[in-house]
PDB file of N, CA and C in Angstrom:
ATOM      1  N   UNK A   1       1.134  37.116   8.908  1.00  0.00           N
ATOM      2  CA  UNK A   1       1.545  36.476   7.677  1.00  0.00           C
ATOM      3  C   UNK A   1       0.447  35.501   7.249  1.00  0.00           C
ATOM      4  N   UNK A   2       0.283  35.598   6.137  1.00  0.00           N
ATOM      5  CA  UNK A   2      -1.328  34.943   5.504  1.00  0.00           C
ATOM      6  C   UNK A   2      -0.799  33.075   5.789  1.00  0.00           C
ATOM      7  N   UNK A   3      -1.424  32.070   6.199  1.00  0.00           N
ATOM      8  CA  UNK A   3      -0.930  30.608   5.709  1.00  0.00           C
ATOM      9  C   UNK A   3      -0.640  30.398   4.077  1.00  0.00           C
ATOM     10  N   UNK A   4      -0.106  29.670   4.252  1.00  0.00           N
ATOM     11  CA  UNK A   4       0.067  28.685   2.838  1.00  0.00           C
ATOM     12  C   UNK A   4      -0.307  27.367   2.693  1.00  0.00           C
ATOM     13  N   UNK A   5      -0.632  27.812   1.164  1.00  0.00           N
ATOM     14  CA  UNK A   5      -1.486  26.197   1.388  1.00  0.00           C
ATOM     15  C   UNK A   5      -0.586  25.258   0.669  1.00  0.00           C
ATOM     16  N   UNK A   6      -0.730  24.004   1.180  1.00  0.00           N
ATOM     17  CA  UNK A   6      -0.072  23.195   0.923  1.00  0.00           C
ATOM     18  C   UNK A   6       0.297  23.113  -0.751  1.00  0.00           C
ATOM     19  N   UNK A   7       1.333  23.132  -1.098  1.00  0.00           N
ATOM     20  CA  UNK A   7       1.807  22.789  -2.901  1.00  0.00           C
ATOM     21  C   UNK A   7       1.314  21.537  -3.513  1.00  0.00           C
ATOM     22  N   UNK A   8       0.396  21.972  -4.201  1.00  0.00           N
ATOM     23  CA  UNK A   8      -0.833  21.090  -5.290  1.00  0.00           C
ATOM     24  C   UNK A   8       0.531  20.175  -6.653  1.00  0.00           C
ATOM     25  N   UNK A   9       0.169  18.892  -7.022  1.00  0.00           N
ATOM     26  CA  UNK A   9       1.414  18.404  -7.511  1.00  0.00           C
ATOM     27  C   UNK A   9       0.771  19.000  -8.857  1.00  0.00           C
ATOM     28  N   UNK A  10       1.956  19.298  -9.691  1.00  0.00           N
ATOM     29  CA  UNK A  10       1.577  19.550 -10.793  1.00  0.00           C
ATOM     30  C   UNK A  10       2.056  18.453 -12.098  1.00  0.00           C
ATOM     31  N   UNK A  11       1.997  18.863 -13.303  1.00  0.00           N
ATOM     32  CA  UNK A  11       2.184  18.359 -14.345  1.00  0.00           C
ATOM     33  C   UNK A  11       1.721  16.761 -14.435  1.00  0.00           C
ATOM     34  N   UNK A  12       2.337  15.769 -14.114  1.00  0.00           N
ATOM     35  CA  UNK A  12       2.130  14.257 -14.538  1.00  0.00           C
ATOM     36  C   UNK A  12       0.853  13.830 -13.096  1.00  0.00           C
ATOM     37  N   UNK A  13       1.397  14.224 -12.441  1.00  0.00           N
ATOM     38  CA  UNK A  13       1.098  14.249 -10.463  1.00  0.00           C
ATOM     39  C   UNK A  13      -0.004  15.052 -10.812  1.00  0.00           C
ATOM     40  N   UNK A  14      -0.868  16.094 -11.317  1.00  0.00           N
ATOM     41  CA  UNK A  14      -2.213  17.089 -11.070  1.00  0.00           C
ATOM     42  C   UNK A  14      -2.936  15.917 -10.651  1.00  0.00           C
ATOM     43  N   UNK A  15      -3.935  15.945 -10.018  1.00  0.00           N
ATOM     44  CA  UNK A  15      -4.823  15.215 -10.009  1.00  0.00           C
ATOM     45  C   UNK A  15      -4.866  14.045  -9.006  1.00  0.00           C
ATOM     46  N   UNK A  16      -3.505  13.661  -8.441  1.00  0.00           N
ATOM     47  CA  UNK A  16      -3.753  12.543  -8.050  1.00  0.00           C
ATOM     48  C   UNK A  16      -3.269  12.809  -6.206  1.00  0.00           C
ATOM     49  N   UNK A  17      -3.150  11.601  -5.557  1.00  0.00           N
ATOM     50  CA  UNK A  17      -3.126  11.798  -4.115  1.00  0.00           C
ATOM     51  C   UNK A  17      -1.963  10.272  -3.997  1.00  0.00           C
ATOM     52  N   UNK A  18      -1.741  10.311  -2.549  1.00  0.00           N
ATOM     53  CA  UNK A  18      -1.001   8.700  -2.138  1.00  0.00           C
ATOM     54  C   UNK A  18      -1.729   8.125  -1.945  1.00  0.00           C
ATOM     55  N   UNK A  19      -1.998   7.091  -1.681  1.00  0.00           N
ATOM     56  CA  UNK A  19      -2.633   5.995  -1.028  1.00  0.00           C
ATOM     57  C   UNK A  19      -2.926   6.470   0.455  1.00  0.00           C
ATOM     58  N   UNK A  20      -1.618   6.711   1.013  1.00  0.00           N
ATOM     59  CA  UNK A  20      -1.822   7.379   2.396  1.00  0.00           C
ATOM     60  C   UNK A  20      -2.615   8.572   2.940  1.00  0.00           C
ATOM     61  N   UNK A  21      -3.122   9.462   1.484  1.00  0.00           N
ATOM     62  CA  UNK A  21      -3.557  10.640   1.752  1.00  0.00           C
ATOM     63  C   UNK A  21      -5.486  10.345   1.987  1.00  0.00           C
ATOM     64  N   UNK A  22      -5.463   8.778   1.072  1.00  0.00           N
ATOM     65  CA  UNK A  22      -6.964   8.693   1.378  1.00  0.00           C
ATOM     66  C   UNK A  22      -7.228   7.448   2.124  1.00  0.00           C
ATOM     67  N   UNK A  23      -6.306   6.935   2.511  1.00  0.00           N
ATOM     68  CA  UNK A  23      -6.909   5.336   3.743  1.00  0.00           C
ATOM     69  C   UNK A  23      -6.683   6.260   5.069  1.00  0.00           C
ATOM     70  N   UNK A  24      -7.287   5.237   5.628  1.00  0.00           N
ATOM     71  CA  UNK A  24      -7.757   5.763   7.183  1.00  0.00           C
ATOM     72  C   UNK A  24      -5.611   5.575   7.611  1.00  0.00           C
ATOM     73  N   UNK A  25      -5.576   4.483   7.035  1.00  0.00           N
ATOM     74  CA  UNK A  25      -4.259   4.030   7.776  1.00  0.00           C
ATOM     75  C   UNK A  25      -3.634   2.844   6.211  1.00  0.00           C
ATOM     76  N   UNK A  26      -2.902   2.886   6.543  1.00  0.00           N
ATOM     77  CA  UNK A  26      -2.052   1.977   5.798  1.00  0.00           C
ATOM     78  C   UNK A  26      -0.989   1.154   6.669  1.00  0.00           C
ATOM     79  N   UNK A  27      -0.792  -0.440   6.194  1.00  0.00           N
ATOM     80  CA  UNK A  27       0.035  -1.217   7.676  1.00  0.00           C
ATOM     81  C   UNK A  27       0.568  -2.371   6.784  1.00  0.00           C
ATOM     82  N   UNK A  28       1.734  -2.653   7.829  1.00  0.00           N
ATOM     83  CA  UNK A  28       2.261  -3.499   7.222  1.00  0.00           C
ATOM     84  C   UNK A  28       2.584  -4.734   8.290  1.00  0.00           C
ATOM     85  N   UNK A  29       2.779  -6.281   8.315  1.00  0.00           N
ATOM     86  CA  UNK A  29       3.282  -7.288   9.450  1.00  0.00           C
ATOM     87  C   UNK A  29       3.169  -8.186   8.807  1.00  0.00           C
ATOM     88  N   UNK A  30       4.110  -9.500   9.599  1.00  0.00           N
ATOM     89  CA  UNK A  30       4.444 -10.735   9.171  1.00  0.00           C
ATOM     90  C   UNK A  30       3.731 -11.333   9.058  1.00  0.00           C
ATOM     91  N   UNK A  31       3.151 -12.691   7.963  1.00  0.00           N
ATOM     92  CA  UNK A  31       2.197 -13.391   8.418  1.00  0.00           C
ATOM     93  C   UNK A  31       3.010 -14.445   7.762  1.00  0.00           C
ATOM     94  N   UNK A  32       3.803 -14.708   9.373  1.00  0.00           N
ATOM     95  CA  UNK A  32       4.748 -15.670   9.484  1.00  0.00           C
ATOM     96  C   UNK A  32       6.201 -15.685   8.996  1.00  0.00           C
ATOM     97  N   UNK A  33       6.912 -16.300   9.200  1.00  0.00           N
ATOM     98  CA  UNK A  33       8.432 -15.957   8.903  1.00  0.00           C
ATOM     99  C   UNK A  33       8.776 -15.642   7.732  1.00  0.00           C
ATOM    100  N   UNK A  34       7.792 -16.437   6.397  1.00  0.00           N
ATOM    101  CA  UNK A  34       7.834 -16.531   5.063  1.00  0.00           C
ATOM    102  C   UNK A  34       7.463 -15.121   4.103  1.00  0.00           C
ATOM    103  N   UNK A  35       6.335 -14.788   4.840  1.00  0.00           N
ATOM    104  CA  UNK A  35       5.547 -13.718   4.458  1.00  0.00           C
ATOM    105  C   UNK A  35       5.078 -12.689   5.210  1.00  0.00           C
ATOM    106  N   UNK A  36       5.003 -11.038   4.325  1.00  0.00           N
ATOM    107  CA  UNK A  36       4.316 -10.203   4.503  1.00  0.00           C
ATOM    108  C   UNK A  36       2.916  -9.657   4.128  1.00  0.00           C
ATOM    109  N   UNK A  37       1.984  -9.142   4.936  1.00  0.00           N
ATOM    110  CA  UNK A  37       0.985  -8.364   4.741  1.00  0.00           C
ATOM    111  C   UNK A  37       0.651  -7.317   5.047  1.00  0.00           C
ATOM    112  N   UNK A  38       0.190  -6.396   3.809  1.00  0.00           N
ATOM    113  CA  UNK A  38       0.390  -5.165   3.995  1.00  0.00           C
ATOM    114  C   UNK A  38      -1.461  -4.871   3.908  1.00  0.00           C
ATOM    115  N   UNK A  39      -1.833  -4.019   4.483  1.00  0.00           N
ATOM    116  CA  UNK A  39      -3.052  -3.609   4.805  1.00  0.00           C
ATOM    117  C   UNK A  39      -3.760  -1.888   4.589  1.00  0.00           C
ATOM    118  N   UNK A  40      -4.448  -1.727   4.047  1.00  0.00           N
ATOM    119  CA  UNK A  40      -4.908  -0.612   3.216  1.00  0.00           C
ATOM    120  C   UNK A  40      -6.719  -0.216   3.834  1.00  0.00           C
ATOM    121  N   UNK A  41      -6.981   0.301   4.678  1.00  0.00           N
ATOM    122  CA  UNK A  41      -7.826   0.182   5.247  1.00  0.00           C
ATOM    123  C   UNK A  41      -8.910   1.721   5.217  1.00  0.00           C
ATOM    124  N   UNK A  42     -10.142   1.792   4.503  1.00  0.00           N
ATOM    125  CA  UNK A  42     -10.467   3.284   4.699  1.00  0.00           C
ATOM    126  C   UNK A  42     -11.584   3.602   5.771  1.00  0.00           C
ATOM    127  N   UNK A  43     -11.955   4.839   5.996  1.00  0.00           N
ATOM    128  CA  UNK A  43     -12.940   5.352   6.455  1.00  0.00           C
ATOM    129  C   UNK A  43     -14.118   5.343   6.534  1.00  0.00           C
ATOM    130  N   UNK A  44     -14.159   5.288   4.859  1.00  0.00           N
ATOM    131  CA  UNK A  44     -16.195   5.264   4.885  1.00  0.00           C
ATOM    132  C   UNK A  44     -16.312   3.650   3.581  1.00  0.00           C
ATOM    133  N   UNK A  45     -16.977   3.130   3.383  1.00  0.00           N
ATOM    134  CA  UNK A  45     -17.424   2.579   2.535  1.00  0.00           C
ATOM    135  C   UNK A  45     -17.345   2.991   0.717  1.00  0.00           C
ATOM    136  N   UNK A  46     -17.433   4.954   1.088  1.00  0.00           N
ATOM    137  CA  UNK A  46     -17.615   5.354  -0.043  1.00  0.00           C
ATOM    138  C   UNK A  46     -16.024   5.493  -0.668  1.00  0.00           C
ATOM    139  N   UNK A  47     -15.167   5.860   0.169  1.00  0.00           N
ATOM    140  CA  UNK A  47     -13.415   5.995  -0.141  1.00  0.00           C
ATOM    141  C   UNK A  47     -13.344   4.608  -0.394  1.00  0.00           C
ATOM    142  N   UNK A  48     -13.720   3.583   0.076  1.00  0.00           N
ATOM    143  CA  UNK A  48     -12.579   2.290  -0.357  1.00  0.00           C
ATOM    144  C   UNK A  48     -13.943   1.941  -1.247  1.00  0.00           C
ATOM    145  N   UNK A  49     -14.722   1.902  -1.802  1.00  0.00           N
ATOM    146  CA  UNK A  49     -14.999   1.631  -3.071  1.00  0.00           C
ATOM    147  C   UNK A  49     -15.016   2.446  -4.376  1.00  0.00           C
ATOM    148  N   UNK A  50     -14.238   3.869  -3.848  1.00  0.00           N
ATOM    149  CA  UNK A  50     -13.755   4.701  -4.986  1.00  0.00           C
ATOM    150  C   UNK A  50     -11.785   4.525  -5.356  1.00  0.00           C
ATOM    151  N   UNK A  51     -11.630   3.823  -4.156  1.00  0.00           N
ATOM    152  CA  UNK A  51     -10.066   3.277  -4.225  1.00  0.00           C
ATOM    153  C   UNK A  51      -9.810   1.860  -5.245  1.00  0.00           C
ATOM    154  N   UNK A  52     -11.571   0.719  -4.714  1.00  0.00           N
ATOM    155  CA  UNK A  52     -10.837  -0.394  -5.644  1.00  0.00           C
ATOM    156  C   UNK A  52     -11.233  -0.177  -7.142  1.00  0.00           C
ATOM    157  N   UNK A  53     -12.602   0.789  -7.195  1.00  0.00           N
ATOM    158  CA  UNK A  53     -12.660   0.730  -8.414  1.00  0.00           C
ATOM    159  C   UNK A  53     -11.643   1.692  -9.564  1.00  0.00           C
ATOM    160  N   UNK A  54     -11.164   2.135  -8.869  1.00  0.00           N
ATOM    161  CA  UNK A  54     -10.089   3.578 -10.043  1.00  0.00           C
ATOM    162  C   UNK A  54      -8.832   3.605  -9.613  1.00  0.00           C
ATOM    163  N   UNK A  55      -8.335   2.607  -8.671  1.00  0.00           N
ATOM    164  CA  UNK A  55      -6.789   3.157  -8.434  1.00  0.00           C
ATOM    165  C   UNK A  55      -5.795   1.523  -9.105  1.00  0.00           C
ATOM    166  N   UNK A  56      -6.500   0.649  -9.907  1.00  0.00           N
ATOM    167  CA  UNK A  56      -5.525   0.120 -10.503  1.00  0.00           C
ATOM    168  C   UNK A  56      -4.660  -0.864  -9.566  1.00  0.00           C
ATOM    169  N   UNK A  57      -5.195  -1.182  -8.165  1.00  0.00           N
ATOM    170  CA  UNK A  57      -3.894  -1.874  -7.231  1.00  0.00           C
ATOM    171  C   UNK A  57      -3.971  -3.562  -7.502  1.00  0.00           C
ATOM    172  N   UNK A  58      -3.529  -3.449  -8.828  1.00  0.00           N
ATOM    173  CA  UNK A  58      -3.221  -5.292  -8.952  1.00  0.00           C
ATOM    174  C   UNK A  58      -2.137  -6.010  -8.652  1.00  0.00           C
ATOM    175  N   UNK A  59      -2.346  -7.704  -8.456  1.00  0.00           N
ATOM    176  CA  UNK A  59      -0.632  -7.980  -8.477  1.00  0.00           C
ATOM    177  C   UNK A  59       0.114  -7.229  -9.742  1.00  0.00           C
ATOM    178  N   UNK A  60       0.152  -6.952 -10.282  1.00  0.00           N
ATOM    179  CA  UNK A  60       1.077  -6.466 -11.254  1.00  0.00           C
ATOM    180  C   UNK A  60       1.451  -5.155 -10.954  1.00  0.00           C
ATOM    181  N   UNK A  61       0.847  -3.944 -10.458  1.00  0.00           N
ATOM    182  CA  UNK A  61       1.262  -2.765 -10.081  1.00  0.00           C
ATOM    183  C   UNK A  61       1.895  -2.733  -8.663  1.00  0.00           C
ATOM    184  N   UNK A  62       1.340  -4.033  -7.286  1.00  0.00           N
ATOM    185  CA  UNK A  62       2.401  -4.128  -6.363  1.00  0.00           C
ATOM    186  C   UNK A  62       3.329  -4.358  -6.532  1.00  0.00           C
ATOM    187  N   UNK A  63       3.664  -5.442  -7.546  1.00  0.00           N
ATOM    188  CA  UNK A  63       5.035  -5.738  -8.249  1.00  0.00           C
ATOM    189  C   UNK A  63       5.658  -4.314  -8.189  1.00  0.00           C
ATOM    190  N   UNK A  64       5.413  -4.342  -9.570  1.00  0.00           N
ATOM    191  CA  UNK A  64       6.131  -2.785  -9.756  1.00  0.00           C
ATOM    192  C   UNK A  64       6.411  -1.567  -8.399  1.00  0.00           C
ATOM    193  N   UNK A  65       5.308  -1.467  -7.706  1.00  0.00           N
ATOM    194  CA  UNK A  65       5.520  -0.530  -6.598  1.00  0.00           C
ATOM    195  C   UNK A  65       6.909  -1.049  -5.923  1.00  0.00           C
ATOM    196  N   UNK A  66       6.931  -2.345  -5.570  1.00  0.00           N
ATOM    197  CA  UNK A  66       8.114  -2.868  -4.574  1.00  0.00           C
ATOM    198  C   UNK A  66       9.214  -3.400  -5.337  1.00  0.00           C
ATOM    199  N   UNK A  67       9.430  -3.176  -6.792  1.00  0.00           N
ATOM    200  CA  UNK A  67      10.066  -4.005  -7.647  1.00  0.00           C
ATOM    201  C   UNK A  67      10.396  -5.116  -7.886  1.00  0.00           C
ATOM    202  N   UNK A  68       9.564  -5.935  -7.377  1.00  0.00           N
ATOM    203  CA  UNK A  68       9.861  -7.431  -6.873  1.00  0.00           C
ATOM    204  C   UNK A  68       9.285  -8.273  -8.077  1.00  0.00           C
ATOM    205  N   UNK A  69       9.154  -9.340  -8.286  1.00  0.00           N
ATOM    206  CA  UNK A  69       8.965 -10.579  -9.273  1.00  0.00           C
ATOM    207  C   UNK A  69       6.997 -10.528  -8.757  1.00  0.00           C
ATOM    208  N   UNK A  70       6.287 -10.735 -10.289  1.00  0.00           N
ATOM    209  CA  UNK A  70       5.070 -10.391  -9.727  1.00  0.00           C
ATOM    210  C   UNK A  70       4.586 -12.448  -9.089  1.00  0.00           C
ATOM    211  N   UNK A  71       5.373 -13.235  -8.822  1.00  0.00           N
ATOM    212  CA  UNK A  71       5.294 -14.169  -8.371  1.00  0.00           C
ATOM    213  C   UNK A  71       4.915 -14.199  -6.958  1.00  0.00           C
ATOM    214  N   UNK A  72       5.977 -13.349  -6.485  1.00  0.00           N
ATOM    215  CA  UNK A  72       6.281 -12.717  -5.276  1.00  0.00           C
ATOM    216  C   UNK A  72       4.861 -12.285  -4.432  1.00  0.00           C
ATOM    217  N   UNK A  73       4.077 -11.311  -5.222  1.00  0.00           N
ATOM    218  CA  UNK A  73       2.701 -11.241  -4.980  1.00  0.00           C
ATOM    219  C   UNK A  73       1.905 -11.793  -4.934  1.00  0.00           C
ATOM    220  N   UNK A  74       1.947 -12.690  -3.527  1.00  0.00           N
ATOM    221  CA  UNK A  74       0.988 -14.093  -3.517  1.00  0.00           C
ATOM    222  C   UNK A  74      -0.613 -13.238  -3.769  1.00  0.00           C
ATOM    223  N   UNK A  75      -1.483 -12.726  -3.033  1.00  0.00           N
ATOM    224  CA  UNK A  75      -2.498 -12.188  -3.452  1.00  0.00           C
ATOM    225  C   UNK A  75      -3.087 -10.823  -3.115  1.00  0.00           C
ATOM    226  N   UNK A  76      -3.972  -9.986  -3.589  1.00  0.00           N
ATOM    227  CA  UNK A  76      -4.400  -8.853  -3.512  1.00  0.00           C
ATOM    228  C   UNK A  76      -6.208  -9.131  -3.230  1.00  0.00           C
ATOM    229  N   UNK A  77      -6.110  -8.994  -2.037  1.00  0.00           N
ATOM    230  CA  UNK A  77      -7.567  -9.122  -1.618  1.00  0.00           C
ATOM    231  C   UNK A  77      -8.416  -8.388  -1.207  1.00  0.00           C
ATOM    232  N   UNK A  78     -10.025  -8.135  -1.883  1.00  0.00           N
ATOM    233  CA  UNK A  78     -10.320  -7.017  -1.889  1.00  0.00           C
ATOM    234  C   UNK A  78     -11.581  -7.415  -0.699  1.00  0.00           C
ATOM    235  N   UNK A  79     -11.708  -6.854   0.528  1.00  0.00           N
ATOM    236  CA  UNK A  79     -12.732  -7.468   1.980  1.00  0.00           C
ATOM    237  C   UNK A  79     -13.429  -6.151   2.136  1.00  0.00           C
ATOM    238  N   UNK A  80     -14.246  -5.803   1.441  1.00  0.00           N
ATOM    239  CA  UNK A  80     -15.321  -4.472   1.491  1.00  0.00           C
ATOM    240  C   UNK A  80     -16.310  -4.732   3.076  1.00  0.00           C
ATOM    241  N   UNK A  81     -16.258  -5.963   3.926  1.00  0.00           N
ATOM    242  CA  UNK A  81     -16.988  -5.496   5.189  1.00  0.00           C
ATOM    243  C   UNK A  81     -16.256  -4.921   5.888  1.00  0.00           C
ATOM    244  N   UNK A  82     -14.614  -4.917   5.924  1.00  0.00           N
ATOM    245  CA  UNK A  82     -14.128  -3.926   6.964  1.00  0.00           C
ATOM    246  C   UNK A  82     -13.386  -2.947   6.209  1.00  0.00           C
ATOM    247  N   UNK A  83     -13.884  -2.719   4.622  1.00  0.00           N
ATOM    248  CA  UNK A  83     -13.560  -1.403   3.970  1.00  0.00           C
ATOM    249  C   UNK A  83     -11.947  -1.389   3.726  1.00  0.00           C
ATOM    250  N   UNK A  84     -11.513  -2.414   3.144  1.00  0.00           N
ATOM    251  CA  UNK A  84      -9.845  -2.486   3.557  1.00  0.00           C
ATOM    252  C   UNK A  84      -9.656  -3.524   1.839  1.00  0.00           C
ATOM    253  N   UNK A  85      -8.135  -3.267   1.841  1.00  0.00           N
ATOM    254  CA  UNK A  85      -7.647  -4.060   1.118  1.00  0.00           C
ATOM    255  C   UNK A  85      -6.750  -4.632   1.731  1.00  0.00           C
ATOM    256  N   UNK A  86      -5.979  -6.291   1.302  1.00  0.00           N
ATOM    257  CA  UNK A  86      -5.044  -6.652   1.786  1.00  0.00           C
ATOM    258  C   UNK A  86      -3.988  -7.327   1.180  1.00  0.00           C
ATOM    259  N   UNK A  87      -2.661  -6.865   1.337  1.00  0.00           N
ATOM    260  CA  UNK A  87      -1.760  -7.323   0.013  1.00  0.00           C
ATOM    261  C   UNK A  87      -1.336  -8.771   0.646  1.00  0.00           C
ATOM    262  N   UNK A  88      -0.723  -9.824   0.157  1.00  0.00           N
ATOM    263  CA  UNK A  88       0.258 -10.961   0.931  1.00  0.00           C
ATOM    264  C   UNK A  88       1.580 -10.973  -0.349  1.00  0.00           C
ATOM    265  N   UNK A  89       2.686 -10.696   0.646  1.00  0.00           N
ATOM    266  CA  UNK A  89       4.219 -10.666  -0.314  1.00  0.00           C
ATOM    267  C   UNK A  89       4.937 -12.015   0.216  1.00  0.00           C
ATOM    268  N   UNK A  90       5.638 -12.452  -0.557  1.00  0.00           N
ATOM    269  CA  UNK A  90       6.654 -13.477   0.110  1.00  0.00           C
ATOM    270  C   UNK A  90       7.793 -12.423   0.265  1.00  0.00           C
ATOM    271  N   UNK A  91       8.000 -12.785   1.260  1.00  0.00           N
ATOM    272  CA  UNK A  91       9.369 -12.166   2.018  1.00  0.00           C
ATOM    273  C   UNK A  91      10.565 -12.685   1.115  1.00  0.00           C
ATOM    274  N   UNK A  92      11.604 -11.155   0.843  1.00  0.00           N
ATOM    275  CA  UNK A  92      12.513 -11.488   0.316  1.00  0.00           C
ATOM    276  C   UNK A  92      13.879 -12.213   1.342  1.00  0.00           C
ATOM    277  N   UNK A  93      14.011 -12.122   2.582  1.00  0.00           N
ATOM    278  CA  UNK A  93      14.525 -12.465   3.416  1.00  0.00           C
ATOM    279  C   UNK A  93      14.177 -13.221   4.986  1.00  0.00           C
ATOM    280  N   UNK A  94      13.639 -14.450   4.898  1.00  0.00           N
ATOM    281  CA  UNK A  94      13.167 -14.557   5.981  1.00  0.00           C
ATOM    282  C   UNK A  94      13.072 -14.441   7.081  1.00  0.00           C
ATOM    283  N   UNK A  95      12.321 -13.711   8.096  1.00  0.00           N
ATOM    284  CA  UNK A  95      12.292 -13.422   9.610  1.00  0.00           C
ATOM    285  C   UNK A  95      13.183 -13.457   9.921  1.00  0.00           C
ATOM    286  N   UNK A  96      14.069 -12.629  10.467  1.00  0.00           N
ATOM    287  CA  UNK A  96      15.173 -12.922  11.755  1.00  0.00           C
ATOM    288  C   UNK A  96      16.081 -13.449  10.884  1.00  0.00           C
ATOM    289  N   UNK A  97      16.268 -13.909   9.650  1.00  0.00           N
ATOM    290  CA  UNK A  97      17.076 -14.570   8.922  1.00  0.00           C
ATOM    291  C   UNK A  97      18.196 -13.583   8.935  1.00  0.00           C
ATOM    292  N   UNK A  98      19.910 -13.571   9.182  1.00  0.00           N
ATOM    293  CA  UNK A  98      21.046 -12.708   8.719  1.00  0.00           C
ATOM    294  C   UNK A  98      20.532 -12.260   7.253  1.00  0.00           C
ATOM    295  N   UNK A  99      20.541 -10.286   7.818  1.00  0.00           N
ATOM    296  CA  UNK A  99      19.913  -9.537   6.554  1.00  0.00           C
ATOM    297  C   UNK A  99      18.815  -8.981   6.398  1.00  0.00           C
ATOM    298  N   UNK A 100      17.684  -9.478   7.446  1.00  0.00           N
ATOM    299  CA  UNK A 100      16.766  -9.289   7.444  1.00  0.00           C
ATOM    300  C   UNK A 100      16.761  -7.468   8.585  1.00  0.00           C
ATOM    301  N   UNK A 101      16.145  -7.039   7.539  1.00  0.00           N
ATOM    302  CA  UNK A 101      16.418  -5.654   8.237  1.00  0.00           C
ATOM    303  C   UNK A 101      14.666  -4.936   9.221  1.00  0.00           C
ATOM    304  N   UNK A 102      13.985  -5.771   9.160  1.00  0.00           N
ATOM    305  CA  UNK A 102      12.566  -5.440   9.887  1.00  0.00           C
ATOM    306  C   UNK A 102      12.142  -7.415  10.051  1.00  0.00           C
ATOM    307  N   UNK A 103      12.188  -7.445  11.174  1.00  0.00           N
ATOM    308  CA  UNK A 103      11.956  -8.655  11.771  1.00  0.00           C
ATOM    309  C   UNK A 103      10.629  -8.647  11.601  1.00  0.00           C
ATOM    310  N   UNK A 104       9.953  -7.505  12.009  1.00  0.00           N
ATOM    311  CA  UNK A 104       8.554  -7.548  12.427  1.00  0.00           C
ATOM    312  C   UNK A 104       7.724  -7.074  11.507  1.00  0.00           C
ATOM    313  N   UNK A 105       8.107  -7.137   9.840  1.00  0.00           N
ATOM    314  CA  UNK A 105       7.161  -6.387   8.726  1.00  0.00           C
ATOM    315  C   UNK A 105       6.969  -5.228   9.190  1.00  0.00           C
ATOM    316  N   UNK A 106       7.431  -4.124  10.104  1.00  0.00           N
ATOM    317  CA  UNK A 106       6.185  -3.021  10.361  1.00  0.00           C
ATOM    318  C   UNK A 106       6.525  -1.530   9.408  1.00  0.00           C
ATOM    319  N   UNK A 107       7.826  -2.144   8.880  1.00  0.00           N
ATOM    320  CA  UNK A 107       8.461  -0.677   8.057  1.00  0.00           C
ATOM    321  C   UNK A 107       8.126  -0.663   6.605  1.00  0.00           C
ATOM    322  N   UNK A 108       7.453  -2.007   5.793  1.00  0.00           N
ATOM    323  CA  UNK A 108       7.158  -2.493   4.788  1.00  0.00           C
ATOM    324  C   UNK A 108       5.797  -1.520   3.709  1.00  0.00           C
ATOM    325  N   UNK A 109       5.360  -0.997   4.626  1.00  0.00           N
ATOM    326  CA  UNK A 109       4.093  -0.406   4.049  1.00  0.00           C
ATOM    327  C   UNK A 109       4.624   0.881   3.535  1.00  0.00           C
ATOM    328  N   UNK A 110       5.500   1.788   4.033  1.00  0.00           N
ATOM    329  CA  UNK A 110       5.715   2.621   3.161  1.00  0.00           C
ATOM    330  C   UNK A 110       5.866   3.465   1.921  1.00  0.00           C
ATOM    331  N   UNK A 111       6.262   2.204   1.097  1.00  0.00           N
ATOM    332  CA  UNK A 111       6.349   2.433  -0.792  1.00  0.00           C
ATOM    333  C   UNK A 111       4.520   2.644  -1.253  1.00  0.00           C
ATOM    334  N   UNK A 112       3.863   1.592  -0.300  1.00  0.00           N
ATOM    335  CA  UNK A 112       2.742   1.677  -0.842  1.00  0.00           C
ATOM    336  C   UNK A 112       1.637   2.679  -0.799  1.00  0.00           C
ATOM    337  N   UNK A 113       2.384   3.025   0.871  1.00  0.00           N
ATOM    338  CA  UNK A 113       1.198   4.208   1.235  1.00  0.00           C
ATOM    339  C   UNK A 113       1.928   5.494   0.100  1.00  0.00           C
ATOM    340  N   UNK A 114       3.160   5.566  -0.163  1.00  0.00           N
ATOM    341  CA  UNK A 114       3.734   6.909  -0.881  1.00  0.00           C
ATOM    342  C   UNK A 114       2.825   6.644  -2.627  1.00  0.00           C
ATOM    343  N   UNK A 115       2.451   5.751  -3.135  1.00  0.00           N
ATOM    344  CA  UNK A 115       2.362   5.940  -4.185  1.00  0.00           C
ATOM    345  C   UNK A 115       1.212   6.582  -4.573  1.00  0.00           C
ATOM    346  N   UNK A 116       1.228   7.353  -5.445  1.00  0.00           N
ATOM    347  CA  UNK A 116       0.201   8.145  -6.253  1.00  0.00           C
ATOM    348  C   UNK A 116      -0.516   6.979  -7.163  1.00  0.00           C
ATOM    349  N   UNK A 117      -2.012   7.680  -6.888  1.00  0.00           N
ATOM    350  CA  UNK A 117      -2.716   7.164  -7.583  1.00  0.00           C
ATOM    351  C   UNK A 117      -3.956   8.660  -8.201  1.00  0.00           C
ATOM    352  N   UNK A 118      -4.793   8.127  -9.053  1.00  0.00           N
ATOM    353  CA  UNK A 118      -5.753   9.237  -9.409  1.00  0.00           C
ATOM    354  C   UNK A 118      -6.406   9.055  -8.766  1.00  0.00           C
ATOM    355  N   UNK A 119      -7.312  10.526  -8.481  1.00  0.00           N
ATOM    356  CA  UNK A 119      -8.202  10.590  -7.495  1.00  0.00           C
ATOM    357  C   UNK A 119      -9.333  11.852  -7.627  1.00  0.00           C
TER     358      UNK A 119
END
């Protein structure tokens, strides 16, 4: 039986990839009870300076990615010596606080690594 190749997105989606499909890794952890940081990290020099310049990741589109208040998005920092980006969120529920459903930030990165961007 011949393989198949993976289903190419079409219509609005042609063209584009996740976040996850081109960082080495994508991560998420506490930095501190108050806050999260989420971490976007690539391979070569040449992927994460084709990521900050064309994929649009401002406070205003993390907002939107996580639906949160773009207040919320303390900063979006762009550190090209270790080829990475790095988000900082204020936590909607603090650490360990009743409600808090990931003590340890580590489930947080998800929305971000899923989102499409052009590519």
């Amino acid at each position: 039986m011949p393989e198949q190749s993976p289903r190419q997105p079409s219509g609005p989606f042609a063209n584009t990839v996740t976040v996850g499909d081109v960082a080495a890794f994508v991560t998420s952890k506490n930095a501190g009870p108050y806050k999260l940081a989420l971490d976007i990290v690539f391979a070569t020099a040449a992927d994460y300076e084709r990521f900050v310049g064309q994929a649009g990741l401002d406070r205003e589109a993390v907002a939107a990615i996580y639906g949160i208040p773009l207040a919320d998005v303390l900063d979006v920092i762009h550190f090209a010596p270790a080829f990475a980006v790095k988000i900082a969120l204020r936590r909607r529920i603090i650490a360990g606080a009743p409600g808090d459903s990931d003590v340890y930030g580590a489930q947080q990165h998800v929305p971000l690594m899923q989102h499409r961007i052009a590519w």
